[in-house]
C-alpha atoms as a PDB file:
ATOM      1  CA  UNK A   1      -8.040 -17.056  -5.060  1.00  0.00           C
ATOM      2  CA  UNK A   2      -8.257 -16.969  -1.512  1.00  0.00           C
ATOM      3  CA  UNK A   3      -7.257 -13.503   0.791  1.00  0.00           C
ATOM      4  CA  UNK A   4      -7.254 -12.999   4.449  1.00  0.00           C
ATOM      5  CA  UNK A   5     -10.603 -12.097   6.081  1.00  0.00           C
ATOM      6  CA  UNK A   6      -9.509 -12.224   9.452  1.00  0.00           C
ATOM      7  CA  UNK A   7      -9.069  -8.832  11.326  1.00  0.00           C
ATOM      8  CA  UNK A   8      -5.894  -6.804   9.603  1.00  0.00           C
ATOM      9  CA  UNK A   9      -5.230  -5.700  12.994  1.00  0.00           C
ATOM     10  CA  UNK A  10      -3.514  -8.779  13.731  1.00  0.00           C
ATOM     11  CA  UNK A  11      -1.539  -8.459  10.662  1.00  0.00           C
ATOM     12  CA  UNK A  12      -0.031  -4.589  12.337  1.00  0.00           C
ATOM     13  CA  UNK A  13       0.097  -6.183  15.361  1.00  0.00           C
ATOM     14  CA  UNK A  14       2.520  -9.554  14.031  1.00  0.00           C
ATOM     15  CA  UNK A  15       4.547  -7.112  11.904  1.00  0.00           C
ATOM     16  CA  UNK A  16       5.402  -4.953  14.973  1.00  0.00           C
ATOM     17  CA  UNK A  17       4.574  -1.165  12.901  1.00  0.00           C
ATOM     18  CA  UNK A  18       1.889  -0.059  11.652  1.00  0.00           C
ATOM     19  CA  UNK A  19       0.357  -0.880   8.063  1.00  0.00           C
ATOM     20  CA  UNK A  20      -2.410   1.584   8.071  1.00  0.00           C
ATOM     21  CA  UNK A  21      -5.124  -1.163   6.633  1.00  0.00           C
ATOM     22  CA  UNK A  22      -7.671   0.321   8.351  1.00  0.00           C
ATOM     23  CA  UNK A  23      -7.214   3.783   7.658  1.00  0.00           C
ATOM     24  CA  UNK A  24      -8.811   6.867  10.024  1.00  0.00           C
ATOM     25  CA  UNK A  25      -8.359   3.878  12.888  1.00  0.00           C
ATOM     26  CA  UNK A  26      -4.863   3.475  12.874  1.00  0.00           C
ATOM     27  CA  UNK A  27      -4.588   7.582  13.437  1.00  0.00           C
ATOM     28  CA  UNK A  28      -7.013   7.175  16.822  1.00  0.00           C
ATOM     29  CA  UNK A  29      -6.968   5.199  20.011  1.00  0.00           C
ATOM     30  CA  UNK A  30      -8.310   2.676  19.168  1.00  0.00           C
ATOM     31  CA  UNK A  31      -5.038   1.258  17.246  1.00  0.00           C
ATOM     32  CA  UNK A  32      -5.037  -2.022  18.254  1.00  0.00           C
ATOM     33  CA  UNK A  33      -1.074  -1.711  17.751  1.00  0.00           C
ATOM     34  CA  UNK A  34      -0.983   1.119  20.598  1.00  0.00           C
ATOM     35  CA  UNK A  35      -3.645  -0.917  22.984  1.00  0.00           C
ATOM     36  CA  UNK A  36      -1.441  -3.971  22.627  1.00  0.00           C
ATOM     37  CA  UNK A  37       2.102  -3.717  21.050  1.00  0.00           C
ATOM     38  CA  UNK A  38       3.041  -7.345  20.864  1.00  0.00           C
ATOM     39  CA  UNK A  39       1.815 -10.139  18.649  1.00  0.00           C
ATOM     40  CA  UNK A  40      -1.697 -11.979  18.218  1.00  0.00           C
ATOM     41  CA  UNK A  41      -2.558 -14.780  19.751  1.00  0.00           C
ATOM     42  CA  UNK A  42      -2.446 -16.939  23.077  1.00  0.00           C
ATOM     43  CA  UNK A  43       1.714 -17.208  23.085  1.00  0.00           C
ATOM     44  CA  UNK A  44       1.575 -13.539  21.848  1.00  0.00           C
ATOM     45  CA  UNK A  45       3.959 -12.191  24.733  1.00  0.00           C
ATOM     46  CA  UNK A  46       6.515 -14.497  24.553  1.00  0.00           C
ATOM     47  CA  UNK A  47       7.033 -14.214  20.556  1.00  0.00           C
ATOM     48  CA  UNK A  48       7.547 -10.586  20.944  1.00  0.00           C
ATOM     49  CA  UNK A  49      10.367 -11.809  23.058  1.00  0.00           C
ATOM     50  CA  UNK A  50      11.815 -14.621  20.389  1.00  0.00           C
ATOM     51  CA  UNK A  51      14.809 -14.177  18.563  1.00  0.00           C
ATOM     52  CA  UNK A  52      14.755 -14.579  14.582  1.00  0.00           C
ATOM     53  CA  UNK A  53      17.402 -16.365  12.575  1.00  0.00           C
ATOM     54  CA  UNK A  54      18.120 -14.723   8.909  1.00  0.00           C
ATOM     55  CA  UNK A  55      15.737 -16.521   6.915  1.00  0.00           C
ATOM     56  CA  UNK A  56      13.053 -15.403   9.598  1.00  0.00           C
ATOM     57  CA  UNK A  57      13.944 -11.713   8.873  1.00  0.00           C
ATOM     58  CA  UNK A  58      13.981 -11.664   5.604  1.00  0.00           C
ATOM     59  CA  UNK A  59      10.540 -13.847   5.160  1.00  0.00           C
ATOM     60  CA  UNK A  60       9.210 -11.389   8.030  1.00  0.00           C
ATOM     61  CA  UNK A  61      10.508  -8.277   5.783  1.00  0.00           C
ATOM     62  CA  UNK A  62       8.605  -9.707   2.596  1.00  0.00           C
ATOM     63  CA  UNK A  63       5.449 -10.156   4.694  1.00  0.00           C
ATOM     64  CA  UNK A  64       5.557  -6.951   5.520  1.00  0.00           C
ATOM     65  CA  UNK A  65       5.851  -5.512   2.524  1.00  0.00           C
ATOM     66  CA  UNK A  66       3.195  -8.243   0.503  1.00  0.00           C
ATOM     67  CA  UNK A  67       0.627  -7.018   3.638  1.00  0.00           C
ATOM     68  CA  UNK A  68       1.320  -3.768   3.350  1.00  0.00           C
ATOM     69  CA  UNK A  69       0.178  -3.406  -0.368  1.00  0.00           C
ATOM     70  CA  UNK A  70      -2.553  -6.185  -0.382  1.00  0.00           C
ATOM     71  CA  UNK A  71      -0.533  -8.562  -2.342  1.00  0.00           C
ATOM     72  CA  UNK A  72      -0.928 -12.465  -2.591  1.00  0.00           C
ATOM     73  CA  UNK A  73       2.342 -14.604  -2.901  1.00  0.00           C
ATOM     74  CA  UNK A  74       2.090 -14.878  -6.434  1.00  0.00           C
ATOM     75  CA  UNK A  75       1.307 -11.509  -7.249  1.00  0.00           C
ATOM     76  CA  UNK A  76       4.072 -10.305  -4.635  1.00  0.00           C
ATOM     77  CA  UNK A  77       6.542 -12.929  -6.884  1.00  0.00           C
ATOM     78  CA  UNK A  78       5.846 -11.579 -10.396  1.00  0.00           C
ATOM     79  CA  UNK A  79       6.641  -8.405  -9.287  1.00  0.00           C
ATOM     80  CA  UNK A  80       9.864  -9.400  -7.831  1.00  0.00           C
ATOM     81  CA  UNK A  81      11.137 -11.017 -10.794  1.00  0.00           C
ATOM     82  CA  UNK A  82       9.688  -7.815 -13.333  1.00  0.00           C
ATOM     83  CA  UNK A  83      12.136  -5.611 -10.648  1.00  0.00           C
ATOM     84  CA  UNK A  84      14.729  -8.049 -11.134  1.00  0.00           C
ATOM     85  CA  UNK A  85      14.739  -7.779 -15.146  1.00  0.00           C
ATOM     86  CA  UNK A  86      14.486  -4.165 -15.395  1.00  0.00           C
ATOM     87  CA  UNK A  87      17.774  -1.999 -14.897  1.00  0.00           C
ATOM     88  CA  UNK A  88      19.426  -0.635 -11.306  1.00  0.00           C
ATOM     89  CA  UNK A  89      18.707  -1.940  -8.134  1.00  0.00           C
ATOM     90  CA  UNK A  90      16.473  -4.672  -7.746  1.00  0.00           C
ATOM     91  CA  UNK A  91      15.141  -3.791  -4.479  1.00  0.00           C
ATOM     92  CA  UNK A  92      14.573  -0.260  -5.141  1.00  0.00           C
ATOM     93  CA  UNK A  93      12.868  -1.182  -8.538  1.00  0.00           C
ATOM     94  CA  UNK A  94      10.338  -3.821  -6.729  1.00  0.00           C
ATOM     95  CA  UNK A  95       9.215  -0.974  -4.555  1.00  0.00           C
ATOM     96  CA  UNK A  96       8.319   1.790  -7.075  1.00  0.00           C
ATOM     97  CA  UNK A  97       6.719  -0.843  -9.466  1.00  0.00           C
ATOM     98  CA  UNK A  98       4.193  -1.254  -5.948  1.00  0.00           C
ATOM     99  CA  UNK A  99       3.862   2.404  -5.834  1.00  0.00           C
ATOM    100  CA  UNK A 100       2.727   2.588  -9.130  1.00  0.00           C
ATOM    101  CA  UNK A 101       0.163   0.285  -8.828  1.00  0.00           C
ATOM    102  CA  UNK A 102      -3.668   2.353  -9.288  1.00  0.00           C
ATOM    103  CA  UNK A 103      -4.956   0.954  -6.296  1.00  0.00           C
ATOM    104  CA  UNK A 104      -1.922   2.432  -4.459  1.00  0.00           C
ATOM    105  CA  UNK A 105      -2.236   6.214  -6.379  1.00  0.00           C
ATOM    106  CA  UNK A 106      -5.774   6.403  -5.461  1.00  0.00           C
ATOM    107  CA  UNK A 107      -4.959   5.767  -1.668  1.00  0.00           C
ATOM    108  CA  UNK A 108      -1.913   7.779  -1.802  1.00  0.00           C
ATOM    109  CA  UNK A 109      -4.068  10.940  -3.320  1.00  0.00           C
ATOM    110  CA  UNK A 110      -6.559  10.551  -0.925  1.00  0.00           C
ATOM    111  CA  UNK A 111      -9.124   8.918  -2.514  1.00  0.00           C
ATOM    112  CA  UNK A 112      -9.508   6.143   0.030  1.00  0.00           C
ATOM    113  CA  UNK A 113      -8.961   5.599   3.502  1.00  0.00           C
ATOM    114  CA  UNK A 114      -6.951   1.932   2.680  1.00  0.00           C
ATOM    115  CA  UNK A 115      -5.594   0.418  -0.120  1.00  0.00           C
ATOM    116  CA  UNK A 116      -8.078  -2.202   0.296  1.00  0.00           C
ATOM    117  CA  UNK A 117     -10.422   0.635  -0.114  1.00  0.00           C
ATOM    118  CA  UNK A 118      -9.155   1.780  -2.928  1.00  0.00           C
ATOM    119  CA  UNK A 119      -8.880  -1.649  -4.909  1.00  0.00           C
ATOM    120  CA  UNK A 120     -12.321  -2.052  -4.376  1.00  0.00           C
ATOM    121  CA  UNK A 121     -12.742   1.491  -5.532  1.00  0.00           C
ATOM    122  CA  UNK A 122     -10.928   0.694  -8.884  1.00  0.00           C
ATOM    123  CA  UNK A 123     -12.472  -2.552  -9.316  1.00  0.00           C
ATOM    124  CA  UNK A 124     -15.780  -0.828  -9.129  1.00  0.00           C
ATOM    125  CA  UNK A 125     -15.063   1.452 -12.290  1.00  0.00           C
ATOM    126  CA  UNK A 126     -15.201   4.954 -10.556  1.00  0.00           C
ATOM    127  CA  UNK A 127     -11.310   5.711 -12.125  1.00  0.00           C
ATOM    128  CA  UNK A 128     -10.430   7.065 -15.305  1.00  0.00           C
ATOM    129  CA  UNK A 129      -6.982   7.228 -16.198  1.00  0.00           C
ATOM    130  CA  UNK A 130      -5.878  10.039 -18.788  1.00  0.00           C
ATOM    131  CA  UNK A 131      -9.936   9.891 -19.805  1.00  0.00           C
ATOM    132  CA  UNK A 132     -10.002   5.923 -20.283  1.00  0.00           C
ATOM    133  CA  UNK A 133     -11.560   3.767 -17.690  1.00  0.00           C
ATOM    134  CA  UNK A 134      -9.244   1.505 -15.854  1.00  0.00           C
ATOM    135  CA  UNK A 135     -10.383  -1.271 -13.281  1.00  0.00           C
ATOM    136  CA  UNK A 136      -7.409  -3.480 -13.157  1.00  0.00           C
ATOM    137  CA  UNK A 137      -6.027  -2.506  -9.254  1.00  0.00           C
ATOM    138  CA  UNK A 138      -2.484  -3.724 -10.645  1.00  0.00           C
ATOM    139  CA  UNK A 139      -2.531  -1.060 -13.678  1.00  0.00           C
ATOM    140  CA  UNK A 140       0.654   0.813 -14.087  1.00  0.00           C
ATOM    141  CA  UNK A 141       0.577   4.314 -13.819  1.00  0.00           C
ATOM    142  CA  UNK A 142       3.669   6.495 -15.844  1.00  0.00           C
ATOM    143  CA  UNK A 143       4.634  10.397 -14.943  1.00  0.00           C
ATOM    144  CA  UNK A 144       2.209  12.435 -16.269  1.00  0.00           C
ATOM    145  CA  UNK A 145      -0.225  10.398 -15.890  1.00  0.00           C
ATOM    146  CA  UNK A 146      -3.950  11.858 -14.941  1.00  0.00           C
ATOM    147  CA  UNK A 147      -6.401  10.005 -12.169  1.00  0.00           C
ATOM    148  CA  UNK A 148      -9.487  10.925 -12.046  1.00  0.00           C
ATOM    149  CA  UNK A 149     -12.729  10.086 -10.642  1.00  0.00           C
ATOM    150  CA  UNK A 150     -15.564   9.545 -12.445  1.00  0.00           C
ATOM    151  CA  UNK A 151     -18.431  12.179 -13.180  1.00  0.00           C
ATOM    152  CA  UNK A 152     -21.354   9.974 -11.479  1.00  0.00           C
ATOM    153  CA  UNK A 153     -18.923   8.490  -8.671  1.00  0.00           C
ATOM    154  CA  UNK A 154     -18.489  11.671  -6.949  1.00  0.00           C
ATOM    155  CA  UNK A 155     -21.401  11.927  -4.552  1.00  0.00           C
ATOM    156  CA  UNK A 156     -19.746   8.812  -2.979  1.00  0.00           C
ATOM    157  CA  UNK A 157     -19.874  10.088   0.467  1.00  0.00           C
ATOM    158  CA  UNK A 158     -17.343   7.607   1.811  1.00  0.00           C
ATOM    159  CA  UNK A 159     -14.980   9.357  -0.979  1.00  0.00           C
ATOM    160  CA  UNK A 160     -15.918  12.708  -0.113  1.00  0.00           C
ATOM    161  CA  UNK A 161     -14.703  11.828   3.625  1.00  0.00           C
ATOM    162  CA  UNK A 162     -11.464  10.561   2.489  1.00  0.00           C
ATOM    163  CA  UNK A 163     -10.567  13.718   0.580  1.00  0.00           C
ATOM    164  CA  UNK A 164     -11.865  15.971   3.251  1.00  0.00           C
ATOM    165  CA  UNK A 165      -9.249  13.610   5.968  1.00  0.00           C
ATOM    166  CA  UNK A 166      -6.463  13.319   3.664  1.00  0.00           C
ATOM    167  CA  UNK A 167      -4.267  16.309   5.086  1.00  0.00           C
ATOM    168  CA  UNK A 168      -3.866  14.067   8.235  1.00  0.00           C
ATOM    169  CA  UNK A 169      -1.964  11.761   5.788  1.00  0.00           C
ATOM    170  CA  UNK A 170      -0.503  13.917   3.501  1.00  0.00           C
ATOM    171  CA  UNK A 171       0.034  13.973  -0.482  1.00  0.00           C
ATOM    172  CA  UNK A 172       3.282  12.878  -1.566  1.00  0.00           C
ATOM    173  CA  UNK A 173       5.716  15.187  -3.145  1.00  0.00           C
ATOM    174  CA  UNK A 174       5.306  13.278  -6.600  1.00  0.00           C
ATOM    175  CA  UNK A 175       1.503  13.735  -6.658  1.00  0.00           C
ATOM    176  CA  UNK A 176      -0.475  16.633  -7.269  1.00  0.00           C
ATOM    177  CA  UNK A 177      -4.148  16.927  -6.228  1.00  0.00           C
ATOM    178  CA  UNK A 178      -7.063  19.220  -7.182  1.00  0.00           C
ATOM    179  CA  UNK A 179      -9.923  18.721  -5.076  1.00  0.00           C
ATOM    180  CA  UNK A 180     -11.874  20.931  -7.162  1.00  0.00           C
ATOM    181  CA  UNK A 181     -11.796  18.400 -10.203  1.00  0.00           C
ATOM    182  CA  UNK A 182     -11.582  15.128  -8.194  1.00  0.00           C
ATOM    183  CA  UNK A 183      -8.243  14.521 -10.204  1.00  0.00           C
ATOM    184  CA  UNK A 184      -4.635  13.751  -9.341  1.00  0.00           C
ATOM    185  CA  UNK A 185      -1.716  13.676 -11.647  1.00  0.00           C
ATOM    186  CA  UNK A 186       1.294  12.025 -11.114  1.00  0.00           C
ATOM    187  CA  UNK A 187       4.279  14.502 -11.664  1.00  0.00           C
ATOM    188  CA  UNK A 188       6.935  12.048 -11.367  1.00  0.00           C
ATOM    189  CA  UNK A 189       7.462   8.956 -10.130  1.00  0.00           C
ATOM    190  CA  UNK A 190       8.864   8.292  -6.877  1.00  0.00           C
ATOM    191  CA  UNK A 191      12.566   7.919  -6.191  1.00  0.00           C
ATOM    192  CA  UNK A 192      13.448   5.328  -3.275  1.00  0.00           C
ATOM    193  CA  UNK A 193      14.247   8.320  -0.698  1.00  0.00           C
ATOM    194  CA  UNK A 194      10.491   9.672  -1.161  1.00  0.00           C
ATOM    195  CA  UNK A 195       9.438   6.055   0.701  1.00  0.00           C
ATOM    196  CA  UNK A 196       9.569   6.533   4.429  1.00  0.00           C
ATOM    197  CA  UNK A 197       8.068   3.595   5.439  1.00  0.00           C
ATOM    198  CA  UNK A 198      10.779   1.575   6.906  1.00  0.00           C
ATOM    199  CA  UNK A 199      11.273  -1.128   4.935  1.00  0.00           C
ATOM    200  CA  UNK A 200      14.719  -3.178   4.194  1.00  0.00           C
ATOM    201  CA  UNK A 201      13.958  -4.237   0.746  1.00  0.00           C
ATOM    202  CA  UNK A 202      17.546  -5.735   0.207  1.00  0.00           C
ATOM    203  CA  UNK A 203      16.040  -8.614   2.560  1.00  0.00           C
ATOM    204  CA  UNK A 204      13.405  -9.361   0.213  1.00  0.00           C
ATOM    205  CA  UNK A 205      16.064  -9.517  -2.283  1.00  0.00           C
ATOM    206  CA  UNK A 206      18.050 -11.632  -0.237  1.00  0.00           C
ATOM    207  CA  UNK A 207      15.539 -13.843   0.292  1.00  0.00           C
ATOM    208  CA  UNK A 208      14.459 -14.508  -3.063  1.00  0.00           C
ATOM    209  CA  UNK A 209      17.960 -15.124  -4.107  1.00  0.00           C
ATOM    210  CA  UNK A 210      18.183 -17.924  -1.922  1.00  0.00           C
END
């Protein structure tokens, strides 16, 4: 399946905010969003300047949103249309189904500095989830639901870093995490107004219904 290799800066940098996809980076400096605020590339300039029609918004809200959690175009799709099945709004569903995702919890407790990180992390079998091991990145977690790291993964150092830099980012409201144990729990799951990134997901919706 092929992903993007290329510098993720770029990807910040097209979408105009920041993605955090490189993690303690994006809080310094060296931002490549705060060094140069306009799009990549040799015409970079004069797109920031360029004027989108509606199908350009939308399909520049759902890259956002695909970039921001790691997704490919398939993967982005099936979640789309498991939103659009379940009850209430479809928008609002798509984005806690992403939130749930255990690559997502594991950056969101502090675990890793990226979600690309913390894939990796999962994929590599340091997580148990209520004492089972889980590698699938795209697991579903439910309320109540315990994450923890495993006994022999937590000399990591790389880990231990994250955890010690993680009050920069904050825990959200609807996670608890004790350091102590290397475990989170999730206490409930989020509702749409504990998502401040600023995202329009009735575009995605829009789009798609097209």
């Amino acid at each position: 399946m092929a992903r993007y290799t290329e510098s993720v800066c770029r990807i910040c940098r097209r979408e105009n905010l920041k993605l955090y996809l490189k993690g303690e980076r994006c809080y310094s400096d060296k931002c490549a969003l705060e060094r140069r605020g306009y799009p990549p590339g040799q015409h970079g300039q004069r797109r920031a300047r360029a004027k989108f029609s509606s199908y350009g918004v939308q399909l520049r809200e759902k890259q956002k949103v695909k970039r921001m959690y790691g997704l490919m175009e398939k993967q982005f799709r099936n979640f789309f249309e498991k939103a659009e099945r379940q009850k209430g709004i479809t928008g609002t569903n798509l984005l806690i189904l992403l939130e749930r995702r255990l690559d997502n919890m594991v950056y969101r407790l502090g675990f890793a500095n990226s979600r690309s990180e913390a894939r990796q992390l999962v994929r590599l079998n340091h997580f148990n989830v209520n004492g089972q091991k889980v590698n699938l990145p795209s697991y579903l977690v439910k309320a109540g639901d315990v994450i923890e790291l495993r006994e022999k993964s937590r000399k990591i150092a790389k880990i231990g870093e994250s955890l010690e830099s993680v009050a920069r980012r904050g825990i959200p409201s609807w996670l608890e995490l004790d350091k102590e144990k290397y475990q989170g729990r999730v206490v409930t799951l989020p509702s749409r107004e504990d998502l401040t990134m600023p995202i329009k997901e009735q575009l995605i919706v829009e789009l798609y219904s097209k």
